[in-house]
Protein backbone atom coordinates (compact mmCIF):
# COMPACT_ATOMS: atom_id res chain seq x y z
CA UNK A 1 54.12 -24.62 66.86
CA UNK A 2 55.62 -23.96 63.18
CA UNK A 3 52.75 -20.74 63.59
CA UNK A 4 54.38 -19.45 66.71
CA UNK A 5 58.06 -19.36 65.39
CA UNK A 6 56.99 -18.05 62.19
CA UNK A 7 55.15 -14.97 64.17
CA UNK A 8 57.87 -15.19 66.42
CA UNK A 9 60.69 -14.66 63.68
CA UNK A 10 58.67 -11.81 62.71
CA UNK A 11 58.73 -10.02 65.92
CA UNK A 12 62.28 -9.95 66.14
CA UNK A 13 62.77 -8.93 62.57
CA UNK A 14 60.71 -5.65 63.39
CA UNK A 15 61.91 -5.75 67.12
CA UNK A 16 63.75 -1.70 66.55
CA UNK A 17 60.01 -0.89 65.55
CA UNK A 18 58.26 -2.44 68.03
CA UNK A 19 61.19 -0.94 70.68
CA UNK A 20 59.76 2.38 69.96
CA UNK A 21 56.41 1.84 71.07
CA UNK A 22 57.81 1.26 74.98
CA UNK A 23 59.11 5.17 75.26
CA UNK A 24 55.17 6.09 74.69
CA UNK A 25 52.61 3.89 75.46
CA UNK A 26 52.50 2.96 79.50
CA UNK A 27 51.04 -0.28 78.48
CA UNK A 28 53.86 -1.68 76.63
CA UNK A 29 56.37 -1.18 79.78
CA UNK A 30 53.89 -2.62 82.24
CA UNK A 31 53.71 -5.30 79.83
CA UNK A 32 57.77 -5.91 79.54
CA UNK A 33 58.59 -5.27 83.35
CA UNK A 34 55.89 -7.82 84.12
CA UNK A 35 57.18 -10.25 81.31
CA UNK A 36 60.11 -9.94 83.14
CA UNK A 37 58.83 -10.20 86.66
CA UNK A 38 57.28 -13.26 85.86
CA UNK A 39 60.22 -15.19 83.73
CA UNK A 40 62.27 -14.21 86.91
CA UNK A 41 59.79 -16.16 89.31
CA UNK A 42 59.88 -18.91 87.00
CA UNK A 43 63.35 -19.22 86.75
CA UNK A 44 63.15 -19.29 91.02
CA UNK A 45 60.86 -21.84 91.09
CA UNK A 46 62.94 -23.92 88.97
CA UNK A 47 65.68 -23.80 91.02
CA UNK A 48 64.35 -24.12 94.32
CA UNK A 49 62.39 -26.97 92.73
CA UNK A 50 59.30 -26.95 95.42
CA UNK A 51 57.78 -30.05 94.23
CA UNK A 52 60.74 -31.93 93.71
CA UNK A 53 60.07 -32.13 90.11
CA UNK A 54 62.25 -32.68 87.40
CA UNK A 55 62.76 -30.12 84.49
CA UNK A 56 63.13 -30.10 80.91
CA UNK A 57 64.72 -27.03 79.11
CA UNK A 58 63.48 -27.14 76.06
CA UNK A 59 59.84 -27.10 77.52
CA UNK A 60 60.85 -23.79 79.88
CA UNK A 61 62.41 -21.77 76.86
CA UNK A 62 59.41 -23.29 74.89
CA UNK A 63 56.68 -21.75 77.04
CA UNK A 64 59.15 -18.08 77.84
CA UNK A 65 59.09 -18.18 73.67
CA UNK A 66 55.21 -18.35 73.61
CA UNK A 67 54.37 -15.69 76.20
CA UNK A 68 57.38 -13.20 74.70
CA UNK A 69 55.83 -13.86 71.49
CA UNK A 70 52.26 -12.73 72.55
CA UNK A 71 54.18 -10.22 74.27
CA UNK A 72 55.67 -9.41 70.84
CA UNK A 73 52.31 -9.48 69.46
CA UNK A 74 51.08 -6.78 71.38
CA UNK A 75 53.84 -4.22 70.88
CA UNK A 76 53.39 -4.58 66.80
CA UNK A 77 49.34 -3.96 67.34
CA UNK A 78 50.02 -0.75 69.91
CA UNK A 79 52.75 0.26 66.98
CA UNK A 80 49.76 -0.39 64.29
CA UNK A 81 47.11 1.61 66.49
CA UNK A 82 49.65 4.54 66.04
CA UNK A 83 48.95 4.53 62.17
CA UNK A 84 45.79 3.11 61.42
CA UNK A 85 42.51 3.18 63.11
CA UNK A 86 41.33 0.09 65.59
CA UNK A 87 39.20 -1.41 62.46
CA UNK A 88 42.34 -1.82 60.04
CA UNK A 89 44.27 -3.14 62.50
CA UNK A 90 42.09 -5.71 63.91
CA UNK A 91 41.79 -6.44 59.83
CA UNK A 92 45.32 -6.77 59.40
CA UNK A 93 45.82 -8.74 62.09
CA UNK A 94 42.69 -11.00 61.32
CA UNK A 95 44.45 -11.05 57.87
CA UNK A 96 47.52 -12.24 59.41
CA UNK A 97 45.80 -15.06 61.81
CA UNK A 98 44.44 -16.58 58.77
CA UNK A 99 47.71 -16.71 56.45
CA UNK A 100 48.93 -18.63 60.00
CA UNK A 101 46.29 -21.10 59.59
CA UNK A 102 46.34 -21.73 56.12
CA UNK A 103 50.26 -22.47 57.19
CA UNK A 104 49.76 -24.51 59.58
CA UNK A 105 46.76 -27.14 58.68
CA UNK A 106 47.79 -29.92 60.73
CA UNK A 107 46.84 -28.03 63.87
CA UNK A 108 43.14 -28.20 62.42
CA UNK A 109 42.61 -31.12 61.00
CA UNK A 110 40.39 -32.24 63.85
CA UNK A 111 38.32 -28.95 63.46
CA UNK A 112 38.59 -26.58 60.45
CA UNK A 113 36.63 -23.55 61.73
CA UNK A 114 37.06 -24.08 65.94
CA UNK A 115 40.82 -24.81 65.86
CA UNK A 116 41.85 -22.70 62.52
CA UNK A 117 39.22 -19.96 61.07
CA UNK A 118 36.49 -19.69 63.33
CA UNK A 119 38.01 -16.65 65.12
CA UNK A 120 39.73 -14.37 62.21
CA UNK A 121 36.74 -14.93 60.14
CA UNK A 122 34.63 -13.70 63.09
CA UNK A 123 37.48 -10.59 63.76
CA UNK A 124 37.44 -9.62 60.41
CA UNK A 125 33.57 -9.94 59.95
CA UNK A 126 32.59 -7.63 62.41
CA UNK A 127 35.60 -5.36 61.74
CA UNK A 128 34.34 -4.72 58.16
CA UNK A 129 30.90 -4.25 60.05
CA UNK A 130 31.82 -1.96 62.25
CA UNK A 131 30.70 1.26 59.82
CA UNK A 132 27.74 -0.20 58.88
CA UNK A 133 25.49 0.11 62.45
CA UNK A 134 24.51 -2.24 65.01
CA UNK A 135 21.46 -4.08 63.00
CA UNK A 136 24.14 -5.45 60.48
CA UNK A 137 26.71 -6.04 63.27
CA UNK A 138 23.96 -8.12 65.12
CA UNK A 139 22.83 -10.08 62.51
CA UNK A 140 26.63 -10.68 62.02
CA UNK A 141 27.05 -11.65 65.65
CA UNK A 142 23.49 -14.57 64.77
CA UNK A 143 25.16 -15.83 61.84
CA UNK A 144 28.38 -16.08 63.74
CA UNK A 145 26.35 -18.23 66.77
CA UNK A 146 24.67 -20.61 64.44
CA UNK A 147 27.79 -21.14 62.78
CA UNK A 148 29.67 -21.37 66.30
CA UNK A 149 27.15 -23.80 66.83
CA UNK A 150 27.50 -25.85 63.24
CA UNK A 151 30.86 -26.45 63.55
CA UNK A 152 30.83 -28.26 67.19
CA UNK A 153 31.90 -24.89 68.74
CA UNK A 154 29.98 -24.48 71.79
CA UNK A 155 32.04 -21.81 74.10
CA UNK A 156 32.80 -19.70 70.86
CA UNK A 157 29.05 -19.97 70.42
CA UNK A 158 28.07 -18.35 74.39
CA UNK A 159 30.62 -15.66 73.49
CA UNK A 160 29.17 -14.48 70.48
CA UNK A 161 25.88 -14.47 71.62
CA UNK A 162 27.31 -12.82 75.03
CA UNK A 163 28.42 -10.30 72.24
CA UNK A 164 25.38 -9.80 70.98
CA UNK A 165 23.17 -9.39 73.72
CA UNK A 166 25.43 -6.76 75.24
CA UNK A 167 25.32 -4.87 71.88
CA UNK A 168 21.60 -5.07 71.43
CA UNK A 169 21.24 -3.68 75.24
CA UNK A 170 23.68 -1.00 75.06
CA UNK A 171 22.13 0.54 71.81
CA UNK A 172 19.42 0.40 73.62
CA UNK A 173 20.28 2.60 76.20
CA UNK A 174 22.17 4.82 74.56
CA UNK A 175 19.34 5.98 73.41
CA UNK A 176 17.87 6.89 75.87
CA UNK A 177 18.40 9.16 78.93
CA UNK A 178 20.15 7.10 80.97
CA UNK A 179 22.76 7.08 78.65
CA UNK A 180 26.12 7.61 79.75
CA UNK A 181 24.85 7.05 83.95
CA UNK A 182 26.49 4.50 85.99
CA UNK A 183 23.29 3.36 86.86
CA UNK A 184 22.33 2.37 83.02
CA UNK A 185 25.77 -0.08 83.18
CA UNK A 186 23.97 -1.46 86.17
CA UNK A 187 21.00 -2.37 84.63
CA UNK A 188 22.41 -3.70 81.68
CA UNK A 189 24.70 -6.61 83.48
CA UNK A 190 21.49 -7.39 85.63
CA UNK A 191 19.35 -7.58 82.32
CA UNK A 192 22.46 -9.40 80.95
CA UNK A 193 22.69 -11.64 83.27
CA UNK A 194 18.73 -12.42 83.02
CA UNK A 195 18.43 -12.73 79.15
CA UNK A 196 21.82 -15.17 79.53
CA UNK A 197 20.07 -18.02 81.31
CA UNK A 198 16.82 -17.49 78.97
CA UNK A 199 19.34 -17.56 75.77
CA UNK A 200 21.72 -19.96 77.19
CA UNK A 201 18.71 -22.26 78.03
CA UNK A 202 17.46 -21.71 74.56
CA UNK A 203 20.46 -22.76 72.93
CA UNK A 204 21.22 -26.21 75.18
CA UNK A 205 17.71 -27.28 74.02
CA UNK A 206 18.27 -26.60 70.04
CA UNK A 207 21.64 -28.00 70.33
CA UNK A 208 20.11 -30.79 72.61
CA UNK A 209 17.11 -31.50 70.18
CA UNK A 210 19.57 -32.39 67.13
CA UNK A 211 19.27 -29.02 65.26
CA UNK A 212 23.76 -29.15 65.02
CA UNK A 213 24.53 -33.00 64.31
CA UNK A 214 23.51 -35.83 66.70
CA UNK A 215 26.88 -35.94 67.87
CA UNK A 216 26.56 -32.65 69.24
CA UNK A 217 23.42 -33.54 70.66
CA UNK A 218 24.96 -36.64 72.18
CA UNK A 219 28.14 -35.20 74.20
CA UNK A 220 25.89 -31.89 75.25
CA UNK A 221 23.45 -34.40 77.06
CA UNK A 222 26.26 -36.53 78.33
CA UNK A 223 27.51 -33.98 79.96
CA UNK A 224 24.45 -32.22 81.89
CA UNK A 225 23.74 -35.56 82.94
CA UNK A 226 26.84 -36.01 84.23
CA UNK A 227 27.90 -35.62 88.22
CA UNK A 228 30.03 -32.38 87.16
CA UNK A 229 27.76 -30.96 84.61
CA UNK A 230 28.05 -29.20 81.80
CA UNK A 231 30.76 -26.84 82.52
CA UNK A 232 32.95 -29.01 85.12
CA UNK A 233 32.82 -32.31 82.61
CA UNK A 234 33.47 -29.38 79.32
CA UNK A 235 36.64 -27.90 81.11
CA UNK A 236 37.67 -30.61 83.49
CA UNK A 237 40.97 -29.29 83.64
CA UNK A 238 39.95 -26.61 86.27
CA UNK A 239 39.58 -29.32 88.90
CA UNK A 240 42.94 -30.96 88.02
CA UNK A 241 44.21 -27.40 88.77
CA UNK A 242 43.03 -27.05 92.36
CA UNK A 243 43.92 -30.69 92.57
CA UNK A 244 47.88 -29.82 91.51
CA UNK A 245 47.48 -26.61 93.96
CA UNK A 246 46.94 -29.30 97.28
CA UNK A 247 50.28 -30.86 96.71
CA UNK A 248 52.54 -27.80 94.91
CA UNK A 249 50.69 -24.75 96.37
CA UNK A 250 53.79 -22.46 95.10
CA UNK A 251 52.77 -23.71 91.59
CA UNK A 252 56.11 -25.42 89.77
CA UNK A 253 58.28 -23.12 87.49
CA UNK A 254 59.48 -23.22 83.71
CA UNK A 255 59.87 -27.03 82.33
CA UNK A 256 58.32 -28.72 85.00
CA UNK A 257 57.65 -32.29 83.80
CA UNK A 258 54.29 -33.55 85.80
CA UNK A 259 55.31 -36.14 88.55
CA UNK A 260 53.35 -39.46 89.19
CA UNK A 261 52.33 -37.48 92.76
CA UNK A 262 50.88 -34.37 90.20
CA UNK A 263 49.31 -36.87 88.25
CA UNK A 264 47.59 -39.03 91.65
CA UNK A 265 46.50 -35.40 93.24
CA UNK A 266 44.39 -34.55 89.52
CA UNK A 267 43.09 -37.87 89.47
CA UNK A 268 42.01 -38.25 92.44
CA UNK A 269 40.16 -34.35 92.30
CA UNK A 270 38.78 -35.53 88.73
CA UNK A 271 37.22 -38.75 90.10
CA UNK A 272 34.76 -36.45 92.20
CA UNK A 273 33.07 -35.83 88.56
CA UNK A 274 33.18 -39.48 88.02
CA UNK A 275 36.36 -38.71 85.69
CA UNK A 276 38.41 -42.37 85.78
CA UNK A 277 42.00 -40.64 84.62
CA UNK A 278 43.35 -44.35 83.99
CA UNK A 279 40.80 -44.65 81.17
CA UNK A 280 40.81 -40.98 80.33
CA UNK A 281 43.25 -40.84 77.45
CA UNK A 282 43.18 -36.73 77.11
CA UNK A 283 45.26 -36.19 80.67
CA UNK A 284 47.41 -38.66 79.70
CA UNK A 285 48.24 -37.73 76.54
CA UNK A 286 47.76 -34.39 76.79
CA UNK A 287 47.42 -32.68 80.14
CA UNK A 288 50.37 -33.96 81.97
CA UNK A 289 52.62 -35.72 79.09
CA UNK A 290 55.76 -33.82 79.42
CA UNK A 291 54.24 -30.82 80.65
CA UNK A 292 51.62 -29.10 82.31
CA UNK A 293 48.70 -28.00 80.13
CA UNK A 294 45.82 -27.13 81.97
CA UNK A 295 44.06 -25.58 79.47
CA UNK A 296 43.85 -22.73 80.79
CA UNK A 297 46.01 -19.13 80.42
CA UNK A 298 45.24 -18.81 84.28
CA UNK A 299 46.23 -22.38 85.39
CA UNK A 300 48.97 -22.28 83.25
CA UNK A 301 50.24 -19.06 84.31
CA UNK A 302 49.95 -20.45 87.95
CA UNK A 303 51.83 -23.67 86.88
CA UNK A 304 55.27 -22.19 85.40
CA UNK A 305 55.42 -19.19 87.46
CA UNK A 306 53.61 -19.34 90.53
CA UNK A 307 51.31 -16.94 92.48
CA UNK A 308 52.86 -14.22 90.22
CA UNK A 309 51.55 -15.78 87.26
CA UNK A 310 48.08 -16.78 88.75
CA UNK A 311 47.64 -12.25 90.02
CA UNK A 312 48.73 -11.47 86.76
CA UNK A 313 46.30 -13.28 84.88
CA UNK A 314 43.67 -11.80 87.33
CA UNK A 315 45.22 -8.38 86.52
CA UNK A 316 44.62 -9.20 82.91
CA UNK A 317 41.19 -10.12 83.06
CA UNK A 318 39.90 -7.12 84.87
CA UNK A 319 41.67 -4.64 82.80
CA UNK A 320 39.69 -6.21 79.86
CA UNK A 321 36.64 -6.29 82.56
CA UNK A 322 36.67 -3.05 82.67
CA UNK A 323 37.17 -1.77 79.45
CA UNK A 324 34.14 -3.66 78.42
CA UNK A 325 32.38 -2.66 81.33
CA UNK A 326 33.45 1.63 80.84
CA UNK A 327 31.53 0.87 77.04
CA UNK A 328 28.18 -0.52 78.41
CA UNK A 329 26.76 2.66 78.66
CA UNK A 330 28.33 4.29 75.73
CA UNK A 331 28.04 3.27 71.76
CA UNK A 332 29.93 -0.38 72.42
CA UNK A 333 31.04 -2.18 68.76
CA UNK A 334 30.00 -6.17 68.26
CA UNK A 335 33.91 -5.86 67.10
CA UNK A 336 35.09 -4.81 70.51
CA UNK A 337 32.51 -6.61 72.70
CA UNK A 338 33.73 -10.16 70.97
CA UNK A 339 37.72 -9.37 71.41
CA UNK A 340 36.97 -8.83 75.25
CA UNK A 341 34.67 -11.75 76.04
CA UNK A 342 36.69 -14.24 74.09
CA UNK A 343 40.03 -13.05 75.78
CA UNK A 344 38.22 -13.32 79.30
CA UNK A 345 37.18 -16.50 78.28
CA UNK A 346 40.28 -17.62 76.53
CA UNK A 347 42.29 -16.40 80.40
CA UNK A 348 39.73 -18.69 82.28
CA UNK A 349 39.79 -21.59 79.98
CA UNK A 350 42.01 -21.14 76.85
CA UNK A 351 45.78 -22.21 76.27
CA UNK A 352 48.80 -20.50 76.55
CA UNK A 353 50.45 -21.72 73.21
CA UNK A 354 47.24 -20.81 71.05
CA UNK A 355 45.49 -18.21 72.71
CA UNK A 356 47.10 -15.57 74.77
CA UNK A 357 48.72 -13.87 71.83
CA UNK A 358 45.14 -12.58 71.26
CA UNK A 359 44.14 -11.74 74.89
CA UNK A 360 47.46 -9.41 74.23
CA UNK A 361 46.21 -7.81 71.28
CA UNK A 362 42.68 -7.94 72.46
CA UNK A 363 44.48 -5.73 75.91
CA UNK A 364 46.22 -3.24 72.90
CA UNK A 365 42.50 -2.59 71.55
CA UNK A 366 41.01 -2.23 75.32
CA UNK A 367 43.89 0.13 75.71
CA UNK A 368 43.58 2.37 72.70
CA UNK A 369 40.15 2.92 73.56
CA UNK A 370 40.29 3.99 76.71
CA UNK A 371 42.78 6.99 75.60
CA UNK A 372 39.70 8.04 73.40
CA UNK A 373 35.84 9.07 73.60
CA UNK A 374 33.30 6.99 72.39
CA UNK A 375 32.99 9.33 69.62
CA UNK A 376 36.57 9.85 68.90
CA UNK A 377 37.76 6.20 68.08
CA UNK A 378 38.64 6.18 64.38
CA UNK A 379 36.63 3.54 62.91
CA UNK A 380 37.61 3.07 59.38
């Protein structure tokens, strides 16, 4: 938290600055009218108070501080991309991620390089990279997996390999005649989506076998032998969500504090995984103490302002969709591959607080793109 009112403090300082950028980029005002638009239907669900839940201010203006920060966040990289080229930014701002961390080291204590350095050190790898071709970007995008891997960072692991496999597959075709084609984008997702369960396969037995730690080892077979599997028992929350959405369909509003009927309805959703939520520190602690945190940009989204929240989240993710799907068939960078799939993860499964300040700035680079060629993006 000290991280986000540092950044935050920073915003405003350069807020005249960052003001300018909303007269010429479209993306900027979407972004404010729907920051807007969705603090609004907050603020309504608050006071009509659907669930009969109570409220805390402090955690409302907490979370509208977070998002308008990441909002902030986005405005100073669309400012940046006006002066420098998509590499130095994404440096500076890699740069800037790190000074954060080194800041802030109680947030990861638990985890050095998955909770602190993992992803500007990745950022600012393949940013540096970016000039020097797609076999040293690659072998960046390995080292980056096995480290993933090392440091008990499974998800951030799938994504850079993700990132690599698209890379490796798009070269591919651009070079040959299908470059370009809709139908070579076509091929590539279904060749994707083949190599993906071969790699992803690969990877569960290595990390299964021992190769990362025995502890690693340990919770990875726990979990496929569990009744929710790998990726229901890894991101739990996701049933606790649907759970929450049988008894408070609207979703809650700013501040709401989790009820003992919230709490019941995720339990008893989470015990169809075998999950015993009595015994299950994490959700108490964590999940509902105080507030919701579904971990989650989606869920959350959904939780403090409603069906709004949930479309715009789904908006989100298919602009960055896109984008990464309008490079498949053209000369794609490891750089801009990784900032997609992350975000897209980080919107499905990441958290608010942490997170969406780089699914915004990952949305700036989508967008700065897209106003160029392939062959016109300034790289260095």
């Amino acid at each position: 938290m000290a991280n986000l009112w540092i950044s935050t403090i920073f915003v405003i300082a350069l807020a005249p600055v960052l003001l300018s950028v909303v007269w010429t980029r479209r993306l900027a005002r979407f972004t404010l009218v729907g920051y807007a638009a969705l603090t609004l239907s907050g603020l309504l669900l608050m006071l009509a108070r659907p669930a009969g839940n109570e409220y805390v201010a402090s955690s409302a203006s907490g979370y509208a501080v977070a998002v308008a920060n990441a909002v902030g966040v986005l405005l100073l990289s669309l400012w940046a991309l006006r002066h420098f080229s998509v590499r130095v930014t994404v440096i500076l701002y890699a740069f800037g991620l790190l000074a954060g961390a080194a800041l802030t080291p109680d947030a990861w204590l638990a985890n050095a390089w998955k909770f602190g350095f993992g992803i500007p050190i990745t950022l600012l790898t393949l940013a540096l990279l970016w000039p020097a071709g797609v076999a040293l970007q690659s072998a960046a995008l390995a080292a980056l997996t096995v480290a993933n891997l090392a440091f008990d960072s499974r998800s951030y692991a799938g994504v850079t390999l993700a990132a690599l496999t698209l890379l490796l597959l798009t070269r591919a075709f651009s070079r040959s005649g299908l470059r370009g084609k809709p139908s070579a984008r076509v091929i590539i997702l279904l060749m994707v989506g083949a190599l993906a369960l071969v790699a992803g396969q690969i990877m569960i037995d290595v990390v299964t076998s021992g190769v990362f730690g025995e502890r690693l080892a340990y919770r990875t077979n726990l979990q496929l032998t569990s009744q929710g599997g790998l990726f229901l028992d890894g991101r739990p929350e996701f049933l606790a969500t649907l759970g929450l959405m049988t008894v408070a369909p609207l979703g809650y509003g700013l501040g709401a504090v989790p009820s003992a009927a919230d709490f019941n309805a995720a339990s008893q959703a989470l015990s169809t995984i075998g999950i015993d939520t009595r015994t299950a520190r994490y959700f108490q602690e964590f999940t509902f103490n105080g507030e919701f945190r579904l971990h989650s940009i989606a869920g959350d989204f959904w939780a403090q302002y409603g069906w709004p929240g949930l479309i715009a989240a789904i908006v989100l993710l298919v602009y960055l969709a896109m984008n990464a799907y309008s490079s498949l068939a053209q000369d794609a960078s490891g750089l801009l591959l990784y900032a997609s799939l992350m975000s897209g993860w980080f919107i499905l499964f990441g958290t608010t607080y942490s997170n969406l300040a780089l699914v915004l700035f990952s949305a700036s680079l989508a967008s700065q793109v897209r106003l160029h060629t392939a062959g016109s993006v300034q790289r260095g």
